[in-house]
PDB file of N, CA and C in Angstrom:
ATOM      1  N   UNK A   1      27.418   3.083 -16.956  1.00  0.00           N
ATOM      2  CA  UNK A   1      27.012   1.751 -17.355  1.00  0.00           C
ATOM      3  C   UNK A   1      25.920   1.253 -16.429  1.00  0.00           C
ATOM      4  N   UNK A   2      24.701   0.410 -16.830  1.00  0.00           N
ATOM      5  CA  UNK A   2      23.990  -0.350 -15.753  1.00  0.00           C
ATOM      6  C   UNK A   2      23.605  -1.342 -16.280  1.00  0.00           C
ATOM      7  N   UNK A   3      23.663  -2.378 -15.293  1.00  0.00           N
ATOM      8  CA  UNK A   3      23.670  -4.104 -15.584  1.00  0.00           C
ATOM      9  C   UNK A   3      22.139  -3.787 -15.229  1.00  0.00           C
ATOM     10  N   UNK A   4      21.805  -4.829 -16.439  1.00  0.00           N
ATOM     11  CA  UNK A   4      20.211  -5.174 -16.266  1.00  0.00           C
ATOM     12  C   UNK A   4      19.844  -6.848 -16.860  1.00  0.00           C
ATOM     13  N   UNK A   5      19.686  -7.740 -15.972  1.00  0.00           N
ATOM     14  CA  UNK A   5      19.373  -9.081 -15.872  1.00  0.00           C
ATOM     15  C   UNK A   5      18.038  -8.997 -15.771  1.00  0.00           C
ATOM     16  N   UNK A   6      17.759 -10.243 -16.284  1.00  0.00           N
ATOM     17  CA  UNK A   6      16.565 -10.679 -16.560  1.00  0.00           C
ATOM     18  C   UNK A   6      16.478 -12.488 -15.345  1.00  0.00           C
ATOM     19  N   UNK A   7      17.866 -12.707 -15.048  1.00  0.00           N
ATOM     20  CA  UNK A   7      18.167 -14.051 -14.880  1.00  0.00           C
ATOM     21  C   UNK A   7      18.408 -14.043 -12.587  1.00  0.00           C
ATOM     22  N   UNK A   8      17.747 -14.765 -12.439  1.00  0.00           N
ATOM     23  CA  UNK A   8      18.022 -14.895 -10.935  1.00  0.00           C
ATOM     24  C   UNK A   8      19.513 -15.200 -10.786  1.00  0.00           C
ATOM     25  N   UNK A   9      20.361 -13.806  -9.364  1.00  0.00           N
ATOM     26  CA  UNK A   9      21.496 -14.131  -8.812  1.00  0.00           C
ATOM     27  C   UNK A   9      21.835 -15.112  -8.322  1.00  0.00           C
ATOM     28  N   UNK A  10      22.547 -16.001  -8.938  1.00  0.00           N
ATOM     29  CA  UNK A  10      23.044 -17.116  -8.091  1.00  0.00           C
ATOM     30  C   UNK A  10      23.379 -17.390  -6.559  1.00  0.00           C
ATOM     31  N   UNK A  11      23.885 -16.692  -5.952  1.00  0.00           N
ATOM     32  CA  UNK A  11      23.871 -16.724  -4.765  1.00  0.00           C
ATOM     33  C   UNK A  11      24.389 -15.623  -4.588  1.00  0.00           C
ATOM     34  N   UNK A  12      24.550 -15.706  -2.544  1.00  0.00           N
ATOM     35  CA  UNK A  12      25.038 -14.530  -2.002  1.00  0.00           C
ATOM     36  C   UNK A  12      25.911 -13.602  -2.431  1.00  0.00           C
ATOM     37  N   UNK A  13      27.154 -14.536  -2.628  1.00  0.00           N
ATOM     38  CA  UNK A  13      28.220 -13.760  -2.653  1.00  0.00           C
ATOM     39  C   UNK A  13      28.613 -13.262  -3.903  1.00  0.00           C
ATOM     40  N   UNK A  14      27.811 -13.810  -4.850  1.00  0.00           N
ATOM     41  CA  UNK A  14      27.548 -13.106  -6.358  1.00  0.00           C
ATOM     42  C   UNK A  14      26.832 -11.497  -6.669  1.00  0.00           C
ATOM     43  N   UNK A  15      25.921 -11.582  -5.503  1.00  0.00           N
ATOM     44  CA  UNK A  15      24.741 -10.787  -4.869  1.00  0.00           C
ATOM     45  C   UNK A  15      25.751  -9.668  -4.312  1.00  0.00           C
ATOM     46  N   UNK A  16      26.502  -9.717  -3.616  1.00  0.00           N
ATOM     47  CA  UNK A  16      27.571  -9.244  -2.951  1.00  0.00           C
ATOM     48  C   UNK A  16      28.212  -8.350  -4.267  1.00  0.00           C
ATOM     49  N   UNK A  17      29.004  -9.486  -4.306  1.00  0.00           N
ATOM     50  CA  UNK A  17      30.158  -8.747  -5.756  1.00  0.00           C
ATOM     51  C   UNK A  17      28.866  -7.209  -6.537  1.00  0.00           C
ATOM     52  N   UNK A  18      28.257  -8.082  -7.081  1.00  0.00           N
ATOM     53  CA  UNK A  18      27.173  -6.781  -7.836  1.00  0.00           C
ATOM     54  C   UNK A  18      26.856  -5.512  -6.839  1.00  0.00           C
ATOM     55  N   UNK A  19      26.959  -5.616  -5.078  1.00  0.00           N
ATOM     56  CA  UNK A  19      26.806  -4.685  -4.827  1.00  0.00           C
ATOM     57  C   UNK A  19      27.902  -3.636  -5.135  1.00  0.00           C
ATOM     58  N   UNK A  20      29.016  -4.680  -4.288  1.00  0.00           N
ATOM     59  CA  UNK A  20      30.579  -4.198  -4.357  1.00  0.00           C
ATOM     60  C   UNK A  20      30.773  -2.889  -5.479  1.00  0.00           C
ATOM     61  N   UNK A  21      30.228  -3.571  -6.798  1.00  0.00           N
ATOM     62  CA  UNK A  21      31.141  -2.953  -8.069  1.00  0.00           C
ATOM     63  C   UNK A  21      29.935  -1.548  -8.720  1.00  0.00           C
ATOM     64  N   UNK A  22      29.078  -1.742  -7.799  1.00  0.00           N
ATOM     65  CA  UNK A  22      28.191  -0.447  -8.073  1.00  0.00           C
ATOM     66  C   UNK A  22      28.086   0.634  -7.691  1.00  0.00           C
ATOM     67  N   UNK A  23      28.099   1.816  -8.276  1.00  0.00           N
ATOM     68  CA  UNK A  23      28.296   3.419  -7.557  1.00  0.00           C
ATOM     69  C   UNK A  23      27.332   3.611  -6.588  1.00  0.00           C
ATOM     70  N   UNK A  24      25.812   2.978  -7.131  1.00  0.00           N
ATOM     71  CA  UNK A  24      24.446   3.056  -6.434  1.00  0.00           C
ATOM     72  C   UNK A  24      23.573   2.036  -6.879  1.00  0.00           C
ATOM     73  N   UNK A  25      22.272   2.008  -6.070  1.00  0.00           N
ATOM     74  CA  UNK A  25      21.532   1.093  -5.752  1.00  0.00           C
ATOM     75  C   UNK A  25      20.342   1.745  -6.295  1.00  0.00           C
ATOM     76  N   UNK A  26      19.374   1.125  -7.526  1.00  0.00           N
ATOM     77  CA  UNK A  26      18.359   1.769  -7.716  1.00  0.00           C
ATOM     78  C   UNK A  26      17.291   0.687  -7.395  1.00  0.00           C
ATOM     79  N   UNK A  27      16.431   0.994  -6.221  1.00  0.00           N
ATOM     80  CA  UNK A  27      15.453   0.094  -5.618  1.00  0.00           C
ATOM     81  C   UNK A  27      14.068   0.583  -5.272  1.00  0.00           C
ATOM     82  N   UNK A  28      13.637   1.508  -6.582  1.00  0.00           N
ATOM     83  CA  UNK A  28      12.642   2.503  -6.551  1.00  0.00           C
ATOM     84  C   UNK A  28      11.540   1.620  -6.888  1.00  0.00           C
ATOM     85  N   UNK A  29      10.892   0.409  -6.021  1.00  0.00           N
ATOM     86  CA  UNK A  29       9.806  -0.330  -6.297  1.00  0.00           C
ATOM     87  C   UNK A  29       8.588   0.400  -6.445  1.00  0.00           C
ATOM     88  N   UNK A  30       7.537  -0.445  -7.569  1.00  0.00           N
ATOM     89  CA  UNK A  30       5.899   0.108  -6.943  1.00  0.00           C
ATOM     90  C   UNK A  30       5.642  -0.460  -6.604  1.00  0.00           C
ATOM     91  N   UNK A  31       4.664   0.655  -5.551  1.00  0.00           N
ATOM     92  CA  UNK A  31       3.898   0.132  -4.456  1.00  0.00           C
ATOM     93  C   UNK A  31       4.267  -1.050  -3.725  1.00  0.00           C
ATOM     94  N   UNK A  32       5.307  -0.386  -3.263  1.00  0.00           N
ATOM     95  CA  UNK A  32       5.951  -1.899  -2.258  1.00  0.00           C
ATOM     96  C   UNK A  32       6.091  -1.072  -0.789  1.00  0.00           C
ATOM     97  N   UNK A  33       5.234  -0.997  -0.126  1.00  0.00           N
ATOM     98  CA  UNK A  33       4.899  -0.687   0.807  1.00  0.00           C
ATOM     99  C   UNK A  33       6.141  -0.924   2.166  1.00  0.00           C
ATOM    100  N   UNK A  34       6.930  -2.650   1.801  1.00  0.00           N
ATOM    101  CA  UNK A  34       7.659  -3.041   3.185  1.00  0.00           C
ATOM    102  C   UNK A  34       8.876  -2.608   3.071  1.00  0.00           C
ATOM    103  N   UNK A  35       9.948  -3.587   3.817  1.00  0.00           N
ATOM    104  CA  UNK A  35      11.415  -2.721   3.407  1.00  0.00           C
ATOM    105  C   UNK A  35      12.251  -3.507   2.958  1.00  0.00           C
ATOM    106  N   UNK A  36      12.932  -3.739   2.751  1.00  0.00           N
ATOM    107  CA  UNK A  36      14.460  -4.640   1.923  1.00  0.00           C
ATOM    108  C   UNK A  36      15.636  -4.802   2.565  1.00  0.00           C
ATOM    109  N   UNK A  37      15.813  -5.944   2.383  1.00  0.00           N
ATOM    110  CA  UNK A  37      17.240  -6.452   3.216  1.00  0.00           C
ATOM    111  C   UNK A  37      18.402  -5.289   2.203  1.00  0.00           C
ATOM    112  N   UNK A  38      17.891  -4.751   0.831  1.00  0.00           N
ATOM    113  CA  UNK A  38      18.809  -4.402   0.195  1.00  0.00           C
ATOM    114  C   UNK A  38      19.516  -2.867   0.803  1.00  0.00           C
ATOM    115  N   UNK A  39      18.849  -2.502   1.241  1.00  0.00           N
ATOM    116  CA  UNK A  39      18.641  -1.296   2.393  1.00  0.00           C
ATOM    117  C   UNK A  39      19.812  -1.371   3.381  1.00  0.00           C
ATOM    118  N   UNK A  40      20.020  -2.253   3.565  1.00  0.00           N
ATOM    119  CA  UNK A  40      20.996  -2.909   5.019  1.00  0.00           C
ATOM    120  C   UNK A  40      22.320  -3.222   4.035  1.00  0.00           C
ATOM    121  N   UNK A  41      21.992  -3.880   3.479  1.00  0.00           N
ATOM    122  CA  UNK A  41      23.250  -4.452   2.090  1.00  0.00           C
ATOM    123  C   UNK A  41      23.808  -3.145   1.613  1.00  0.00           C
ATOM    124  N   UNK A  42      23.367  -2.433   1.066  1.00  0.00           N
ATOM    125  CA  UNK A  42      23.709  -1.265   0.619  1.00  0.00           C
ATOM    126  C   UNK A  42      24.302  -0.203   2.109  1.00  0.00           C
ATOM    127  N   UNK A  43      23.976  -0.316   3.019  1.00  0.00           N
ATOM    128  CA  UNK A  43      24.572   0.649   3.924  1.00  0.00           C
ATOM    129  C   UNK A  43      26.147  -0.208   4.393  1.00  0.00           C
ATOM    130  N   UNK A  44      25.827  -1.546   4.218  1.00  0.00           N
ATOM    131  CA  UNK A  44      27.146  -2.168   4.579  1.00  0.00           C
ATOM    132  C   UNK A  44      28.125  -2.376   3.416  1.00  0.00           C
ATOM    133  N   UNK A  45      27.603  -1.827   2.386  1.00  0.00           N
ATOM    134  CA  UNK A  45      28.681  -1.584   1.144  1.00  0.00           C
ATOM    135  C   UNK A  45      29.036  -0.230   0.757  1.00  0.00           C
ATOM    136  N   UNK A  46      27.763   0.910   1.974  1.00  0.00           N
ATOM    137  CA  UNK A  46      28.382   2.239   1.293  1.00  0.00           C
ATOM    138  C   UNK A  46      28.283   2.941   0.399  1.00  0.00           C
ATOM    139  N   UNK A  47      26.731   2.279  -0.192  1.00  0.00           N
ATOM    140  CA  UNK A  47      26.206   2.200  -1.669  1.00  0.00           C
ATOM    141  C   UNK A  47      25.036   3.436  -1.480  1.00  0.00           C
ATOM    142  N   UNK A  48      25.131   4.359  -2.137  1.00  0.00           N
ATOM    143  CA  UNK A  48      23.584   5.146  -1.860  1.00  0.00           C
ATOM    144  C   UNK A  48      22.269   4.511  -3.018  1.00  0.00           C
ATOM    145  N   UNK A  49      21.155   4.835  -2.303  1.00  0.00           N
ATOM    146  CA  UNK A  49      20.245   4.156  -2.893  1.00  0.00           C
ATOM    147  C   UNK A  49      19.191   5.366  -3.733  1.00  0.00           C
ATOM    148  N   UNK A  50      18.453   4.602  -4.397  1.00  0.00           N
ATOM    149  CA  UNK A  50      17.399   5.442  -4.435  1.00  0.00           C
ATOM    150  C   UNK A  50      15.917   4.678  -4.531  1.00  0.00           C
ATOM    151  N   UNK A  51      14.971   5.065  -4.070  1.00  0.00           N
ATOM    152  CA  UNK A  51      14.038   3.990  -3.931  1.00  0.00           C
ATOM    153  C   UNK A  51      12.349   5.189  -3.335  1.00  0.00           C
ATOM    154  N   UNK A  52      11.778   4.573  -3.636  1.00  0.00           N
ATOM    155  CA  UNK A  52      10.112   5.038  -3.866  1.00  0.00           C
ATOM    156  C   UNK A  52      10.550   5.926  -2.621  1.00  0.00           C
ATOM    157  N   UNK A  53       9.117   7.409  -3.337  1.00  0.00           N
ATOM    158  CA  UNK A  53       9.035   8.231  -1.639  1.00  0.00           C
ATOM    159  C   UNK A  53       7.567   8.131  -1.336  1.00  0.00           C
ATOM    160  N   UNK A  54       7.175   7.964   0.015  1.00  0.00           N
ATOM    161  CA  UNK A  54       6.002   7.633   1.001  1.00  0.00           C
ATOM    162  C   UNK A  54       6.148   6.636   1.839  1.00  0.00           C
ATOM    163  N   UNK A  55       6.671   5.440   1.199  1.00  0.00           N
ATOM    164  CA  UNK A  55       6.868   4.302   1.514  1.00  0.00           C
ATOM    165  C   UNK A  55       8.030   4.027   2.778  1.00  0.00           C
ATOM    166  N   UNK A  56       7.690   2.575   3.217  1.00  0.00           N
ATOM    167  CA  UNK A  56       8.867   2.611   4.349  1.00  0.00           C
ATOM    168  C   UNK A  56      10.424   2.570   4.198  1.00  0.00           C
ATOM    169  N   UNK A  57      10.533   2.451   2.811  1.00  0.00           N
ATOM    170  CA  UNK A  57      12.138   2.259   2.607  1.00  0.00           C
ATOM    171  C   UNK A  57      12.379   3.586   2.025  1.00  0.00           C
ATOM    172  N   UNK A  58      11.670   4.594   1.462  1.00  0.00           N
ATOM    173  CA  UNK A  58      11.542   6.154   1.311  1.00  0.00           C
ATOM    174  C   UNK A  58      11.512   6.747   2.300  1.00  0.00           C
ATOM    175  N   UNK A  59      10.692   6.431   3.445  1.00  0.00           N
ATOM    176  CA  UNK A  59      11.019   7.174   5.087  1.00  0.00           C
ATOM    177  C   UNK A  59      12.377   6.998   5.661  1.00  0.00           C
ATOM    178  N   UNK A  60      12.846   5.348   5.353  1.00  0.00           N
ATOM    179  CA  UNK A  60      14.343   5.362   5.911  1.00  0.00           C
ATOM    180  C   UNK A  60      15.449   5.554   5.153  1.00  0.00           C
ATOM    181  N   UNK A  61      15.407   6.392   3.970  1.00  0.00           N
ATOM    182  CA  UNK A  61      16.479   7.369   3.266  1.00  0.00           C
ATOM    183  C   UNK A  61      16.703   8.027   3.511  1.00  0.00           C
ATOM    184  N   UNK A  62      15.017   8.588   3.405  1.00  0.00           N
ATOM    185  CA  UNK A  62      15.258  10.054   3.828  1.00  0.00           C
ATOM    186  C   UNK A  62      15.647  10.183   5.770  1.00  0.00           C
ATOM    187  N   UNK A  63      15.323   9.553   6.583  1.00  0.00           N
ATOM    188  CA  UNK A  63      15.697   9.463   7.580  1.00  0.00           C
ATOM    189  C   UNK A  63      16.826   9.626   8.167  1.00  0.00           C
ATOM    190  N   UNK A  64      17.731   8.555   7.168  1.00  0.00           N
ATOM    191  CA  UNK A  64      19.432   8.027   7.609  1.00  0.00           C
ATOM    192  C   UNK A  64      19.957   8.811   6.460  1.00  0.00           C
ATOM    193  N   UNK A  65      19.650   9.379   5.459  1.00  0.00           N
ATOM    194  CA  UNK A  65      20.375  10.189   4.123  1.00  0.00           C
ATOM    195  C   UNK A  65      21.410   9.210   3.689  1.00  0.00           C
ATOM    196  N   UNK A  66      20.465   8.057   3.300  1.00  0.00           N
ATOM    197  CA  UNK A  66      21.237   7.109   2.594  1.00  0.00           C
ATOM    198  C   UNK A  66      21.175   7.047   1.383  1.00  0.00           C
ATOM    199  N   UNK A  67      20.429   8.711   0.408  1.00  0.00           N
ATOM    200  CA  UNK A  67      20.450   8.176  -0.838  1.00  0.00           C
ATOM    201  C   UNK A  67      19.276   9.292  -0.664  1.00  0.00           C
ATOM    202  N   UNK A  68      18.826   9.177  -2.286  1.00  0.00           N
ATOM    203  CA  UNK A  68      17.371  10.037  -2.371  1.00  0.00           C
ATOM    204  C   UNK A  68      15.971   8.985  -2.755  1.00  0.00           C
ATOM    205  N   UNK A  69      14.846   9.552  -2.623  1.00  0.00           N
ATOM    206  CA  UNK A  69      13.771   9.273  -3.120  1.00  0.00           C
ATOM    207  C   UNK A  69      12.646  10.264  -4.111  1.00  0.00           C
ATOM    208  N   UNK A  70      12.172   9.030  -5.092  1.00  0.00           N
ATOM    209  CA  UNK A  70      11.751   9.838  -6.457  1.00  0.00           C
ATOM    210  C   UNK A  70      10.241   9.223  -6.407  1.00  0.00           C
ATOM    211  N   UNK A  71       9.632   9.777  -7.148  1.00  0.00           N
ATOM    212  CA  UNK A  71       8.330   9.674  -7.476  1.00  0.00           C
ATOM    213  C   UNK A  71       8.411   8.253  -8.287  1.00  0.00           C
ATOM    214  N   UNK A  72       7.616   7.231  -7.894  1.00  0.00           N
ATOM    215  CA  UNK A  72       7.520   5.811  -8.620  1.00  0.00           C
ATOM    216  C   UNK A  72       7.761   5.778 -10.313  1.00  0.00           C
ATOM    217  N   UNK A  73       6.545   6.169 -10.801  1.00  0.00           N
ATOM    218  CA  UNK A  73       6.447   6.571 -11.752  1.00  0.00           C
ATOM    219  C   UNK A  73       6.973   7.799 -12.388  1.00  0.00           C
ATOM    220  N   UNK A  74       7.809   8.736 -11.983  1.00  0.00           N
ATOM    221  CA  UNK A  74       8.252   9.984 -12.111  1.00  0.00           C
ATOM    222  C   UNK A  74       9.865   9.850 -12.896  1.00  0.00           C
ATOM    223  N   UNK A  75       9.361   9.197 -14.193  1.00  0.00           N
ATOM    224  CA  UNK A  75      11.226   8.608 -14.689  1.00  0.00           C
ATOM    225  C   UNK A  75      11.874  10.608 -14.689  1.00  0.00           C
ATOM    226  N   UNK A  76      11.648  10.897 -14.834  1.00  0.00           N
ATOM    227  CA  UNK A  76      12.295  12.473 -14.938  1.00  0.00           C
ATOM    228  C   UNK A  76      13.103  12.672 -13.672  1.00  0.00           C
ATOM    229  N   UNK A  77      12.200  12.360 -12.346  1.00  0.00           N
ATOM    230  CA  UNK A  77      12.744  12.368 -11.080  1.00  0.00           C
ATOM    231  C   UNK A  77      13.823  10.955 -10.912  1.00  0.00           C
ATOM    232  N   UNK A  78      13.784  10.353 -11.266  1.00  0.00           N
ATOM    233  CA  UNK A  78      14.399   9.076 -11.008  1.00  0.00           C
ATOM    234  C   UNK A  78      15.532   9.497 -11.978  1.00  0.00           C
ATOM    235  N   UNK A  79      15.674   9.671 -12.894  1.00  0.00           N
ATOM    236  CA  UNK A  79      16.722  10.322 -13.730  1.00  0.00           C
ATOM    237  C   UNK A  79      17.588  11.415 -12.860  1.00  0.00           C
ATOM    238  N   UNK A  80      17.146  12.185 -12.262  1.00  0.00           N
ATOM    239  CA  UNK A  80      17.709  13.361 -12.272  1.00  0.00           C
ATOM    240  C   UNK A  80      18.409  13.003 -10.607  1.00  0.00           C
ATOM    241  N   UNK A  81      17.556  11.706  -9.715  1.00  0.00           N
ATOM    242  CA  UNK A  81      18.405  11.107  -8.773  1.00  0.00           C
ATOM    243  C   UNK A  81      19.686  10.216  -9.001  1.00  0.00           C
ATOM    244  N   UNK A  82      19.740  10.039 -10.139  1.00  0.00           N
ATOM    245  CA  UNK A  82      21.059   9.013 -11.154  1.00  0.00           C
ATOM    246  C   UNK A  82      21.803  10.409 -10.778  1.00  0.00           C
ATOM    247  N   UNK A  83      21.299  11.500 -11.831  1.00  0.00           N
ATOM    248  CA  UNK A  83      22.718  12.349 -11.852  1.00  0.00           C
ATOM    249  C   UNK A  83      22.946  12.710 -10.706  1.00  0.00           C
ATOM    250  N   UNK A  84      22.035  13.075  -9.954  1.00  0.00           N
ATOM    251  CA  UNK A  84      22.838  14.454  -8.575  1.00  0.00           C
ATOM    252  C   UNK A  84      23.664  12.938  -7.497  1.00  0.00           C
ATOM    253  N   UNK A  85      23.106  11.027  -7.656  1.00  0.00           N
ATOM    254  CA  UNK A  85      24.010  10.836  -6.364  1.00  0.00           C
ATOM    255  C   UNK A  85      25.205  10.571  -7.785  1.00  0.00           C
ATOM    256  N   UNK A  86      25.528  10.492  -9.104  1.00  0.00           N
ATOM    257  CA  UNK A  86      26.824  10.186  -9.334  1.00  0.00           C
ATOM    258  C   UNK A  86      27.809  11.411  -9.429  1.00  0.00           C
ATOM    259  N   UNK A  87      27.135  12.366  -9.350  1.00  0.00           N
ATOM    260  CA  UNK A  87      28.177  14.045  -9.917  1.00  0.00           C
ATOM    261  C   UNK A  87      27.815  14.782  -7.921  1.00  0.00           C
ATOM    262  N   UNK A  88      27.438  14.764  -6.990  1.00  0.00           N
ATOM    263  CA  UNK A  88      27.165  15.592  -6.217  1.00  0.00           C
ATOM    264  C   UNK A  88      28.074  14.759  -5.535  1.00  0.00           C
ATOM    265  N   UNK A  89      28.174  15.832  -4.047  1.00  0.00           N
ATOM    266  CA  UNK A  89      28.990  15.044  -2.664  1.00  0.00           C
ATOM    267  C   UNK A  89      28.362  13.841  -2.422  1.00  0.00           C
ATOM    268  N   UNK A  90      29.887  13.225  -1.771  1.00  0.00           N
ATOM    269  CA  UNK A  90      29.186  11.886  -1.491  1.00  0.00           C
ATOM    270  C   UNK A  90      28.492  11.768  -0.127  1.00  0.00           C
ATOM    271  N   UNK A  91      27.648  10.493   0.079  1.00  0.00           N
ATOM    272  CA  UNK A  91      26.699  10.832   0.651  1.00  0.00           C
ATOM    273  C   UNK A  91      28.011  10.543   2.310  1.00  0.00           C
ATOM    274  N   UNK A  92      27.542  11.132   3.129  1.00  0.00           N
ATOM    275  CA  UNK A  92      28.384  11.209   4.444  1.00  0.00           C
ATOM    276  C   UNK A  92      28.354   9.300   4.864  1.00  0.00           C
ATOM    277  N   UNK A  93      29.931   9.085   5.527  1.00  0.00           N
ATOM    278  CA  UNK A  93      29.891   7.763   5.567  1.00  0.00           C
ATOM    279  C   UNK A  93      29.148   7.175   6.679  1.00  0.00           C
ATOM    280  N   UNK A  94      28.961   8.110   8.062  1.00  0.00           N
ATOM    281  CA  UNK A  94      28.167   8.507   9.009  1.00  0.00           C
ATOM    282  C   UNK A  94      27.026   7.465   9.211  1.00  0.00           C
ATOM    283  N   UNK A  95      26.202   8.220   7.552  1.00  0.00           N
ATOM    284  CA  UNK A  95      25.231   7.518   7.672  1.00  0.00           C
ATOM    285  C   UNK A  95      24.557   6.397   7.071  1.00  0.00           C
ATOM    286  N   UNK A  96      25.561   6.089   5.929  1.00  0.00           N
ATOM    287  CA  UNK A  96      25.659   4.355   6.033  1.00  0.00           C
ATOM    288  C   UNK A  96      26.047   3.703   7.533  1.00  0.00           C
ATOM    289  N   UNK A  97      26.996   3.915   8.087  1.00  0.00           N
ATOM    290  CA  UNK A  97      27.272   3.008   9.506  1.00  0.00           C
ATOM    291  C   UNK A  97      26.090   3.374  10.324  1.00  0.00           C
ATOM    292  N   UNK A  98      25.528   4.230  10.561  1.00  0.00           N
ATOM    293  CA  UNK A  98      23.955   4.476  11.363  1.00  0.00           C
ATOM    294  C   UNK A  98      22.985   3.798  11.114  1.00  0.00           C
ATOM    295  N   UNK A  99      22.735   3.602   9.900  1.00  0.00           N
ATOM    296  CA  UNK A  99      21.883   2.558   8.934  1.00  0.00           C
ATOM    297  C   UNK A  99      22.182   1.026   9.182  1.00  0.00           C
ATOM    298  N   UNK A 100      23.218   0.853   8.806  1.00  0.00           N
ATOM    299  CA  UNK A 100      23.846  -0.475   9.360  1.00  0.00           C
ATOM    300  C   UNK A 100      23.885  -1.204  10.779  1.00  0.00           C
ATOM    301  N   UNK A 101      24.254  -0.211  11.583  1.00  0.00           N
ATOM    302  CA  UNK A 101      24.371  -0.138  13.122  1.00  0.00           C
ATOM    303  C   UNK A 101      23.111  -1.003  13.722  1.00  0.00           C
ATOM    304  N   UNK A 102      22.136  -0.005  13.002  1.00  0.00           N
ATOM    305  CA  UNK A 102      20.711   0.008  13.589  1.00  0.00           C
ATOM    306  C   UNK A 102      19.636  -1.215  12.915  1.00  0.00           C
ATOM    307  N   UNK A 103      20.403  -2.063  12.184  1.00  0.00           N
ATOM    308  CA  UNK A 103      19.636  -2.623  11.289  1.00  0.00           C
ATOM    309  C   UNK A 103      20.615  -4.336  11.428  1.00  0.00           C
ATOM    310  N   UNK A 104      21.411  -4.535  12.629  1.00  0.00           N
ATOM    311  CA  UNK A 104      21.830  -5.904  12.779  1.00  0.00           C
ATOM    312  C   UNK A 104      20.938  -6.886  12.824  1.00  0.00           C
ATOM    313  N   UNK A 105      21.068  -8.245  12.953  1.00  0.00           N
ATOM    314  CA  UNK A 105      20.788  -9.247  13.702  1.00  0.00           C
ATOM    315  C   UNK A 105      20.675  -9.105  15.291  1.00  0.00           C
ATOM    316  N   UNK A 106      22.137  -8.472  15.905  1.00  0.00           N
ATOM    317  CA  UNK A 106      22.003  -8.646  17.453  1.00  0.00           C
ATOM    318  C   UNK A 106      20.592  -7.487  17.793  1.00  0.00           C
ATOM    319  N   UNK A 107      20.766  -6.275  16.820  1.00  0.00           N
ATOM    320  CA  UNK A 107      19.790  -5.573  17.366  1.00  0.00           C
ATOM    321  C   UNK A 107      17.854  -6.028  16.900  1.00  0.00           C
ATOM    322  N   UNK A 108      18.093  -7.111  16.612  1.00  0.00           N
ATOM    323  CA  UNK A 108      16.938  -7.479  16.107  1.00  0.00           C
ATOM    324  C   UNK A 108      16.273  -8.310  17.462  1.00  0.00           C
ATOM    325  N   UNK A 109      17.672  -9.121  17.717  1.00  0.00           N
ATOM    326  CA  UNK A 109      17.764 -10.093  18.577  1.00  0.00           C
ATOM    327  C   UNK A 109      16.770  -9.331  20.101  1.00  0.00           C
ATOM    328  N   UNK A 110      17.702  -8.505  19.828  1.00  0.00           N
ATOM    329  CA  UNK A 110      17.478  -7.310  21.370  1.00  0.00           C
ATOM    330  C   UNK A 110      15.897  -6.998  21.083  1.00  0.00           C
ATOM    331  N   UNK A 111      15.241  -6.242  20.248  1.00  0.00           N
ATOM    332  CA  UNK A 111      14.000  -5.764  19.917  1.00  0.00           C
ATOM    333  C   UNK A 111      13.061  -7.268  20.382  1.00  0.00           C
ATOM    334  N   UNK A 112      13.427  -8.293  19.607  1.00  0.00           N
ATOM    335  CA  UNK A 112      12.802  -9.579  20.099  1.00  0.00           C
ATOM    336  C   UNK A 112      12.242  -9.678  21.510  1.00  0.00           C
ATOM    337  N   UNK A 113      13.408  -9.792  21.810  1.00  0.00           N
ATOM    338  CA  UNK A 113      13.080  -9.950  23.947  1.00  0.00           C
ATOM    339  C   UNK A 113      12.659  -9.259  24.288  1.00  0.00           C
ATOM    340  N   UNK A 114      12.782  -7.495  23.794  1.00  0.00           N
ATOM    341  CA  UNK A 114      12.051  -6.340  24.456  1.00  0.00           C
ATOM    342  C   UNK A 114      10.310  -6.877  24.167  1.00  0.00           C
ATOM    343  N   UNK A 115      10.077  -6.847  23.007  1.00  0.00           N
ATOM    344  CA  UNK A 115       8.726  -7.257  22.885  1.00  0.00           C
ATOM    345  C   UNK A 115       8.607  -8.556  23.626  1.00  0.00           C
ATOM    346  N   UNK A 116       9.145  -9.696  23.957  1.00  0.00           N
ATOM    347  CA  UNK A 116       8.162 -10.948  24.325  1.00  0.00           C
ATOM    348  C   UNK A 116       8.388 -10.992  25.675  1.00  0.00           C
ATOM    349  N   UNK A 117       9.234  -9.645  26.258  1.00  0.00           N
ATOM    350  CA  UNK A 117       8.898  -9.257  27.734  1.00  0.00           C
ATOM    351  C   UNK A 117       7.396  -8.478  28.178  1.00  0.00           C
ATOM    352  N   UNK A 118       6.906  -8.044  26.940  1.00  0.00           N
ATOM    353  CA  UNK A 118       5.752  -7.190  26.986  1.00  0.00           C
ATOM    354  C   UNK A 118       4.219  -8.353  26.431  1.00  0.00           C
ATOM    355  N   UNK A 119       4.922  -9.499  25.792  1.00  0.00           N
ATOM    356  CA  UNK A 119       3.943 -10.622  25.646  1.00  0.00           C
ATOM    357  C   UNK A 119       3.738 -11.445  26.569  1.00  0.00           C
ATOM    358  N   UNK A 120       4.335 -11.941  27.671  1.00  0.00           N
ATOM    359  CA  UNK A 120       4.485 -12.559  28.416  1.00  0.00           C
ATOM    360  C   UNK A 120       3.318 -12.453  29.714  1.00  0.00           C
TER     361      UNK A 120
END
């Protein structure tokens, strides 16, 4: 089955639930060059993703093996990433919590001060 809205999520925890009740995350943007809070959401739900390859949220899949990456435009490839994350092993839980770990607030917090010790 896949839910497809047309209508803005009401809020968070609605946002939430929809992650909750999903096998995977398909976040294969074009040409979206930056990265997504959904990235972080999805490692803290355990969710594998799949999402553009070159790009920075395609480097950190393939990085943390949180999922695969397909050719933008490549529906054949994007298809064939549906089947192998719903029928293949699941993805190691490892590296959702690595993903997550590395992708807090406190550790943001921390990166902050490291840099405005180097601005200063």
């Amino acid at each position: 089955n896949c839910l497809f809205s047309l209508e803005k999520i009401p809020d968070e925890s609605c946002f939430n639930a929809l992650i909750a009740e999903s096998d995977l995350i398909f976040a294969a943007y074009k040409q979206f060059t930056g990265s997504s809070n959904l990235l972080t959401k999805a490692a803290a739900f355990r969710k594998p993703v799949i999402v553009s390859h070159g790009f920075c949220m395609g480097q950190r899949v393939e990085q943390y093996g949180t999922g695969q990456t397909t050719g933008e435009d490549n529906a054949g490839e994007c298809s064939a990433a549906i089947r192998s994350l719903c029928s293949e092993a699941k993805t190691p839980l490892h590296a959702f919590d690595r993903y997550a770990h590395e992708h807090t607030v406190e550790k943001l917090i921390t990166c902050f001060n490291q840099i405005s010790k180097h601005i200063q």
